[in-house]
C-alpha atoms as a PDB file:
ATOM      1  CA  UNK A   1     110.138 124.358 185.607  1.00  0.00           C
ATOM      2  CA  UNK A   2     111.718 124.912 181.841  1.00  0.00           C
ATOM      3  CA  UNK A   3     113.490 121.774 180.190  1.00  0.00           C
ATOM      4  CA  UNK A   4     117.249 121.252 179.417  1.00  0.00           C
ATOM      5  CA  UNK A   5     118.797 124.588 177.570  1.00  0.00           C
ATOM      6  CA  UNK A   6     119.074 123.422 173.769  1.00  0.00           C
ATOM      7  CA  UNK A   7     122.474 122.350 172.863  1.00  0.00           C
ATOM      8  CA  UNK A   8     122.732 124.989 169.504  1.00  0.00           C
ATOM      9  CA  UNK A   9     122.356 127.897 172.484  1.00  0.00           C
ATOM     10  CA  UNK A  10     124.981 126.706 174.175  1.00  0.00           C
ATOM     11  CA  UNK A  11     126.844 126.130 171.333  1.00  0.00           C
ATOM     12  CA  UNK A  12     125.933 130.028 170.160  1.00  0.00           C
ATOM     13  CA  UNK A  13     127.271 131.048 173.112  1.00  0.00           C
ATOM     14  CA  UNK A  14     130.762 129.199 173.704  1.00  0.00           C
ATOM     15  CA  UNK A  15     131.443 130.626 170.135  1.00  0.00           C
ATOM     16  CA  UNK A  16     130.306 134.221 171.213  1.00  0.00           C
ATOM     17  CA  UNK A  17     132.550 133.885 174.224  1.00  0.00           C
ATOM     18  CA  UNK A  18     135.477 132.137 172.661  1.00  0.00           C
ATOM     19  CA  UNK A  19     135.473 135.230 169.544  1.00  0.00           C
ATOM     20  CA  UNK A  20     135.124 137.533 172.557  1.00  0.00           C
ATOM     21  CA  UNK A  21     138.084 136.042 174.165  1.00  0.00           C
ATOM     22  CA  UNK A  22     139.979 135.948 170.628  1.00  0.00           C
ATOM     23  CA  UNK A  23     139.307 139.714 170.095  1.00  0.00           C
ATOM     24  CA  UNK A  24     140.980 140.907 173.373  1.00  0.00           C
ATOM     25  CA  UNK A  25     143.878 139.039 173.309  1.00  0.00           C
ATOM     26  CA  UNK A  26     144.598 139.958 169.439  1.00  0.00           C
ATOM     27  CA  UNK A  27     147.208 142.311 168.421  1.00  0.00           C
ATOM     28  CA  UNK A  28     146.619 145.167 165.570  1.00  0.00           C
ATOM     29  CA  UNK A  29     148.510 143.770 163.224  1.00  0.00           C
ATOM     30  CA  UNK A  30     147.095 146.322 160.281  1.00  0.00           C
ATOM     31  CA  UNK A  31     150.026 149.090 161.263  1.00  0.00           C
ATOM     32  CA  UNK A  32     150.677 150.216 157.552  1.00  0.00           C
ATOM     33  CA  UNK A  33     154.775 149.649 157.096  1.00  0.00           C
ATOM     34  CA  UNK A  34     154.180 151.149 153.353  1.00  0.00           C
ATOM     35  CA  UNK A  35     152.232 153.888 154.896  1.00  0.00           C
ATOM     36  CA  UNK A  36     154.196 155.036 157.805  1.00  0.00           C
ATOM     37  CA  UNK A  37     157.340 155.414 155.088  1.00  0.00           C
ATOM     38  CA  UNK A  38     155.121 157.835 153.422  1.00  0.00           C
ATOM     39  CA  UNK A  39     154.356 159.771 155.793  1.00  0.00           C
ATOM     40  CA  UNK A  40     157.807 159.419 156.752  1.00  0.00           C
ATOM     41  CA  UNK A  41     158.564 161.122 153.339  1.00  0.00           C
ATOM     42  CA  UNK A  42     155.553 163.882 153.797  1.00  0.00           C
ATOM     43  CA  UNK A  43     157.827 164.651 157.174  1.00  0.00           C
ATOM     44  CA  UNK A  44     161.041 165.031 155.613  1.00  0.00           C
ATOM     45  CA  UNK A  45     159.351 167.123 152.982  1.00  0.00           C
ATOM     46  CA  UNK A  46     157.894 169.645 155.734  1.00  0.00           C
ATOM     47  CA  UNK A  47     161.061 169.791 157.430  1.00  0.00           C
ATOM     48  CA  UNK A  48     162.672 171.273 154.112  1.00  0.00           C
ATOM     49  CA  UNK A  49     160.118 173.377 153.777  1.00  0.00           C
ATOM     50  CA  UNK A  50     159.374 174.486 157.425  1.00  0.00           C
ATOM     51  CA  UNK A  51     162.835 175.100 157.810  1.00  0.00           C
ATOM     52  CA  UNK A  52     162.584 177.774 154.822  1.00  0.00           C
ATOM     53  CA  UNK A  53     159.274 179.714 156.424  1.00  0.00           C
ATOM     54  CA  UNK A  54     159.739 183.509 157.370  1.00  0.00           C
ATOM     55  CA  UNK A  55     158.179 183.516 160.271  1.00  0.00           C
ATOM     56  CA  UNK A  56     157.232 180.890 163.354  1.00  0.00           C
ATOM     57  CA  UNK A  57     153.282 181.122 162.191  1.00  0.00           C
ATOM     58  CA  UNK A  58     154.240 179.678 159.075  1.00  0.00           C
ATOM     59  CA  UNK A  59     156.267 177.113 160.228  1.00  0.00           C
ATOM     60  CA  UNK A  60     153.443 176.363 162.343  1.00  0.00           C
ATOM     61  CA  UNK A  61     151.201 176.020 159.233  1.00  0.00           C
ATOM     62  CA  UNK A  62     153.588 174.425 157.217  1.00  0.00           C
ATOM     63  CA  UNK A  63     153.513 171.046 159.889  1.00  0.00           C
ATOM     64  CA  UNK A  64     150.362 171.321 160.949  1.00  0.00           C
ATOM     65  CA  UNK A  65     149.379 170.713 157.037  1.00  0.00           C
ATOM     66  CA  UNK A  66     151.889 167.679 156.497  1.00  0.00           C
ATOM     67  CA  UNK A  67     150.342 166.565 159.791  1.00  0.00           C
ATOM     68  CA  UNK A  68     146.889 166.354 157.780  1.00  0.00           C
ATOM     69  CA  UNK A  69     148.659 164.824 154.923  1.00  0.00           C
ATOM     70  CA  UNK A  70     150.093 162.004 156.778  1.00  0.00           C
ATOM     71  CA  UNK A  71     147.294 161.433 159.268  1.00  0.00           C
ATOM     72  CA  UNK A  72     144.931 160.923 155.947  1.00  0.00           C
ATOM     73  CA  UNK A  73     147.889 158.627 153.913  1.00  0.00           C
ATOM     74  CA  UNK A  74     148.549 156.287 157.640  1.00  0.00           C
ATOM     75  CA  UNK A  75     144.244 155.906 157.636  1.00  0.00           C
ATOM     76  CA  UNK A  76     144.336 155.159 153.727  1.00  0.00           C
ATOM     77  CA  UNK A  77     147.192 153.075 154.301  1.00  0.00           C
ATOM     78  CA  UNK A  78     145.467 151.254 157.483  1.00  0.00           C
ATOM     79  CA  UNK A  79     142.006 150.677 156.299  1.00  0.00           C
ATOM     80  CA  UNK A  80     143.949 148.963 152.920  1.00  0.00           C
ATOM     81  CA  UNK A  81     145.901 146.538 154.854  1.00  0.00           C
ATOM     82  CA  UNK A  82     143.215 145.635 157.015  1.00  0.00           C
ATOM     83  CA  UNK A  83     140.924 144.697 154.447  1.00  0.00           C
ATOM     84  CA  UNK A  84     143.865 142.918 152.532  1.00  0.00           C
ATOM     85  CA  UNK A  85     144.104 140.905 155.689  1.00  0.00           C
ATOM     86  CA  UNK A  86     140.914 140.577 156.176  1.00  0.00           C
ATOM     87  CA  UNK A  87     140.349 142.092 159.673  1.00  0.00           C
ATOM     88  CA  UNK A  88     138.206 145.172 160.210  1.00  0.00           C
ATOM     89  CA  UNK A  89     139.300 148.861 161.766  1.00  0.00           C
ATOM     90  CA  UNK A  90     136.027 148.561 164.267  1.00  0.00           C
ATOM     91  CA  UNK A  91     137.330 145.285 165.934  1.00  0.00           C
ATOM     92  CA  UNK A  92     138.166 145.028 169.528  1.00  0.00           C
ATOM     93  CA  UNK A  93     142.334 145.582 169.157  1.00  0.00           C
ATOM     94  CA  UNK A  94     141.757 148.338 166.843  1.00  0.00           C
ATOM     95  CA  UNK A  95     139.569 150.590 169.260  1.00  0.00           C
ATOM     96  CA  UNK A  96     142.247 149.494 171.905  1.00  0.00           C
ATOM     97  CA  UNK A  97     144.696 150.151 169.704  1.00  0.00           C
ATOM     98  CA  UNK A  98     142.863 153.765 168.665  1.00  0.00           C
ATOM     99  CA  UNK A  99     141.933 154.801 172.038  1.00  0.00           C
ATOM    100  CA  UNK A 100     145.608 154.274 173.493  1.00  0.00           C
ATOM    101  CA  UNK A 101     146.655 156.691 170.578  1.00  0.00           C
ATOM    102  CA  UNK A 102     143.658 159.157 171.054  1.00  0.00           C
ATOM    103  CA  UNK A 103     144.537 160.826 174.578  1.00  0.00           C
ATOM    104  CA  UNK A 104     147.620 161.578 173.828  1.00  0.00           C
ATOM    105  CA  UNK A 105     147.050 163.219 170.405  1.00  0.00           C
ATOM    106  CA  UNK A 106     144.204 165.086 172.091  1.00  0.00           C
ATOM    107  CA  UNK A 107     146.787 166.507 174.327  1.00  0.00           C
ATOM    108  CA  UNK A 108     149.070 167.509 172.120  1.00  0.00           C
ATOM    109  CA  UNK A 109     146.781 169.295 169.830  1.00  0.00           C
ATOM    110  CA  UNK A 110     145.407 171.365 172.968  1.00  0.00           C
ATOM    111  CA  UNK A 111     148.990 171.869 174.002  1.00  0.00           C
ATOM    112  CA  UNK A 112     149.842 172.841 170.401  1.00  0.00           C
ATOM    113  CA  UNK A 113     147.049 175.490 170.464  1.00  0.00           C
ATOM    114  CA  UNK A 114     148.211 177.206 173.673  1.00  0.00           C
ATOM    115  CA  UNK A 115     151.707 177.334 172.819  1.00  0.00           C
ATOM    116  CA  UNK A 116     150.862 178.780 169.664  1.00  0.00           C
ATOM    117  CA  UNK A 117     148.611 181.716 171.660  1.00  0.00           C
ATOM    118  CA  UNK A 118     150.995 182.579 174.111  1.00  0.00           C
ATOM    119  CA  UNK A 119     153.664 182.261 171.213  1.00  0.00           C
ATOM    120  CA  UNK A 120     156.292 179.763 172.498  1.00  0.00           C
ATOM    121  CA  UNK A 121     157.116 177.966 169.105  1.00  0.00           C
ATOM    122  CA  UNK A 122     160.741 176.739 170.010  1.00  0.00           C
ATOM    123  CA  UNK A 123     158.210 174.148 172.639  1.00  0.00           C
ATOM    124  CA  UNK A 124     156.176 172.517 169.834  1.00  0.00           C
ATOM    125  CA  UNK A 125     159.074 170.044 168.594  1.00  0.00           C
ATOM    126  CA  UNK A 126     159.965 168.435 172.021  1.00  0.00           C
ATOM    127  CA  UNK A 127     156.093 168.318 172.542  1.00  0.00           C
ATOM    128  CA  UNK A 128     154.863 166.364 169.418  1.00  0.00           C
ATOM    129  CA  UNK A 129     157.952 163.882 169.576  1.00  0.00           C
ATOM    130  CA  UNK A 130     156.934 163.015 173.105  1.00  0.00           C
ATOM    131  CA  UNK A 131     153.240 163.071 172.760  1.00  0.00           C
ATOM    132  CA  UNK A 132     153.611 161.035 169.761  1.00  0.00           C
ATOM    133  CA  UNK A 133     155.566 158.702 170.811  1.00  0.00           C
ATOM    134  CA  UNK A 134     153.716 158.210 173.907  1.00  0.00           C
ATOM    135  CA  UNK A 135     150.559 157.520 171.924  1.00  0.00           C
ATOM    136  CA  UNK A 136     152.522 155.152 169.544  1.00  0.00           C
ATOM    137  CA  UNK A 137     153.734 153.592 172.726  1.00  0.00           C
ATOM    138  CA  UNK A 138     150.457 153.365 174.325  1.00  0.00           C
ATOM    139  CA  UNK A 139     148.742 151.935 171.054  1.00  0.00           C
ATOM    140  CA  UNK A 140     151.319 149.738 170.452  1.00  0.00           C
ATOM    141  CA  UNK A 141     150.260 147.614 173.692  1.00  0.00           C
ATOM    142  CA  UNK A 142     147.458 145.754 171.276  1.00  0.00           C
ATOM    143  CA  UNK A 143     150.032 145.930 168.398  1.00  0.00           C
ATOM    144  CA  UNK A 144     153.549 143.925 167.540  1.00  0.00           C
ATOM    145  CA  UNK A 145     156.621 144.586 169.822  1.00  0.00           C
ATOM    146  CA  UNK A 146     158.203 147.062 166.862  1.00  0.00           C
ATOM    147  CA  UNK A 147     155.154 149.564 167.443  1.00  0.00           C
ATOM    148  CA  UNK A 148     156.274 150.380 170.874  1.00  0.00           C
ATOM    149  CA  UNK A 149     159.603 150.690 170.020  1.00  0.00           C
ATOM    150  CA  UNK A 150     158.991 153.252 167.807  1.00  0.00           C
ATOM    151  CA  UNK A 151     156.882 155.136 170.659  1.00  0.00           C
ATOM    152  CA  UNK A 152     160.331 154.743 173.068  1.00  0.00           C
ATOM    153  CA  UNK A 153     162.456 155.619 170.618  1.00  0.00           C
ATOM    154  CA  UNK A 154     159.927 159.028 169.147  1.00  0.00           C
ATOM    155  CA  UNK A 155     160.087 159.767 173.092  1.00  0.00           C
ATOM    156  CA  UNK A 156     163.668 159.567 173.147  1.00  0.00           C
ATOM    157  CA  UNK A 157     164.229 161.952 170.332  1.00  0.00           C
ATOM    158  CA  UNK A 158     161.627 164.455 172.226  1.00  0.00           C
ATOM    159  CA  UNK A 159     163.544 164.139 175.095  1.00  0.00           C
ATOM    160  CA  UNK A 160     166.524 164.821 172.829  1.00  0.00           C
ATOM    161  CA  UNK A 161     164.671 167.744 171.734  1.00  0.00           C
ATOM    162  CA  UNK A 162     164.615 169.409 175.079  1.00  0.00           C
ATOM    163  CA  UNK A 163     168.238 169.066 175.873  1.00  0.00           C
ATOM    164  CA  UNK A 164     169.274 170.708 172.881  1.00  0.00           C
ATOM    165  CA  UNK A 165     168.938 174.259 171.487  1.00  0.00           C
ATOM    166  CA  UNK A 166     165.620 175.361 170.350  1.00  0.00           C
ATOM    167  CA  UNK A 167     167.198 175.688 167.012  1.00  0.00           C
ATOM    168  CA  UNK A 168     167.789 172.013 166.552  1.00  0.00           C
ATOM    169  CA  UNK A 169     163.941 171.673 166.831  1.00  0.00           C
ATOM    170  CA  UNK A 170     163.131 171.323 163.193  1.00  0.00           C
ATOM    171  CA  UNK A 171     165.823 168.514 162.704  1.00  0.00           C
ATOM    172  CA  UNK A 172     164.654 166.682 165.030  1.00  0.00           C
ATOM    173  CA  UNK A 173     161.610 166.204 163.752  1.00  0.00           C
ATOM    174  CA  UNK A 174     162.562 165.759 160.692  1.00  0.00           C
ATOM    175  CA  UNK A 175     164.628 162.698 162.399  1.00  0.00           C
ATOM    176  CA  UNK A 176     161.595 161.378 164.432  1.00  0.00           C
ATOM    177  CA  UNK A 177     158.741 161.926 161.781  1.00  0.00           C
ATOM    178  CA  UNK A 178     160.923 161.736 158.883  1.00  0.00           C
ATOM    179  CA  UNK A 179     163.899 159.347 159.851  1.00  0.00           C
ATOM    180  CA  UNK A 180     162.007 156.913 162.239  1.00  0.00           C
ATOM    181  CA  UNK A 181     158.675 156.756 159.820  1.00  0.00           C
ATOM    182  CA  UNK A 182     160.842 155.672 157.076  1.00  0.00           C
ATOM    183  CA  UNK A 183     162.653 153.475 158.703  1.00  0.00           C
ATOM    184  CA  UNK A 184     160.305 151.342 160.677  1.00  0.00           C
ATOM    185  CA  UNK A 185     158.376 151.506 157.935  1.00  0.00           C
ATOM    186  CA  UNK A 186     160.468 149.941 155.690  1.00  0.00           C
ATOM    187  CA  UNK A 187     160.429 147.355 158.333  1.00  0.00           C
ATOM    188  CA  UNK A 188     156.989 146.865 159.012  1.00  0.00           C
ATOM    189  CA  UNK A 189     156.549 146.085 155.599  1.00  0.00           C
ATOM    190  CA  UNK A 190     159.148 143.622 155.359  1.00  0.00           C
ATOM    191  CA  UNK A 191     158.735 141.537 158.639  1.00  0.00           C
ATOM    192  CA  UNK A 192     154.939 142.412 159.591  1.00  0.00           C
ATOM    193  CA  UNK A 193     153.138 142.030 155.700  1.00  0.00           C
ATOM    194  CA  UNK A 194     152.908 145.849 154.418  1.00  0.00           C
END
């Protein structure tokens, strides 16, 4: 028969369990406001010059590559405010937050990929402004109410994007990842600390 378990186990563990508890119910609060109007900028900037390609390949190109620009400037941006708030990008609400964001960019870049073999271009715009803004919708569950309303309101504009011509497809994203990226990040920096 073993004694009494020692009171700093105990202790050990209430703390382990209590941090546990802690970590699921936090939201990701280290959404770059800065960063997102950034990339909002690197979108309007693609839009100017997407809209002035020769052909839909390069058009293709020319967002795929501010695509790569802005994913790298939102990470930069992200890993920055973490550490200025002193949280980390491997914590509990940050995988949540990352793995409600991953299926749906998954999806869009193997949707991407097939439209672009069977050549149906005119489909990309509505698909990226819905995917995205599911993913931002999704993520946003661990984040602060204004993440997910930028997912609705990215879905609304790919909805948007269906209902119109196939020639309005540029504009609108340069109005989701342009327009919206700006704007809520202007306000993300200003109500939710950068």
């Amino acid at each position: 028969m073993s004694g009494p378990e020692p009171l700093a186990g105990r202790a050990a563990d209430n703390l382990r369990y209590i941090r546990q508890a802690m970590e699921r119910s936090a939201t990701f609060t280290s959404i770059p406001g800065a960063g997102g109007a950034v990339m909002g900028v690197v979108a309007l900037a693609a839009a100017y010059v997407a809209a002035n390609q020769p052909s839909p390949e390069r058009w293709l190109a020319t967002w795929l590559a501010a695509a790569a620009i802005a994913a790298a400037v939102g990470f930069i941006a992200m890993a920055r405010k973490a550490r200025r708030i002193g949280v980390t990008l491997t914590g509990g609400s940050a995988r949540r937050f990352a793995l409600g964001m991953a299926a749906p960019f998954v999806a869009g870049a193997a949707i991407t990929y097939e439209l672009w073999t069977v050549g149906h271009y005119t489909v990309m715009a509505p698909a990226w402004l819905l995917l995205y803004g599911t993913g931002v919708l999704t993520g946003g569950i661990f984040s602060v109410p204004v993440v997910r309303a930028i997912g609705v309101c990215f879905m609304a504009l790919g909805v948007a994007a269906i209902v119109t011509p196939p020639a309005w497809g540029n504009a609108w994203l340069a109005l989701g990842f342009g327009g919206l990226q700006v704007v809520f990040g202007i306000y993300i920096a200003r109500y939710h600390g950068g």
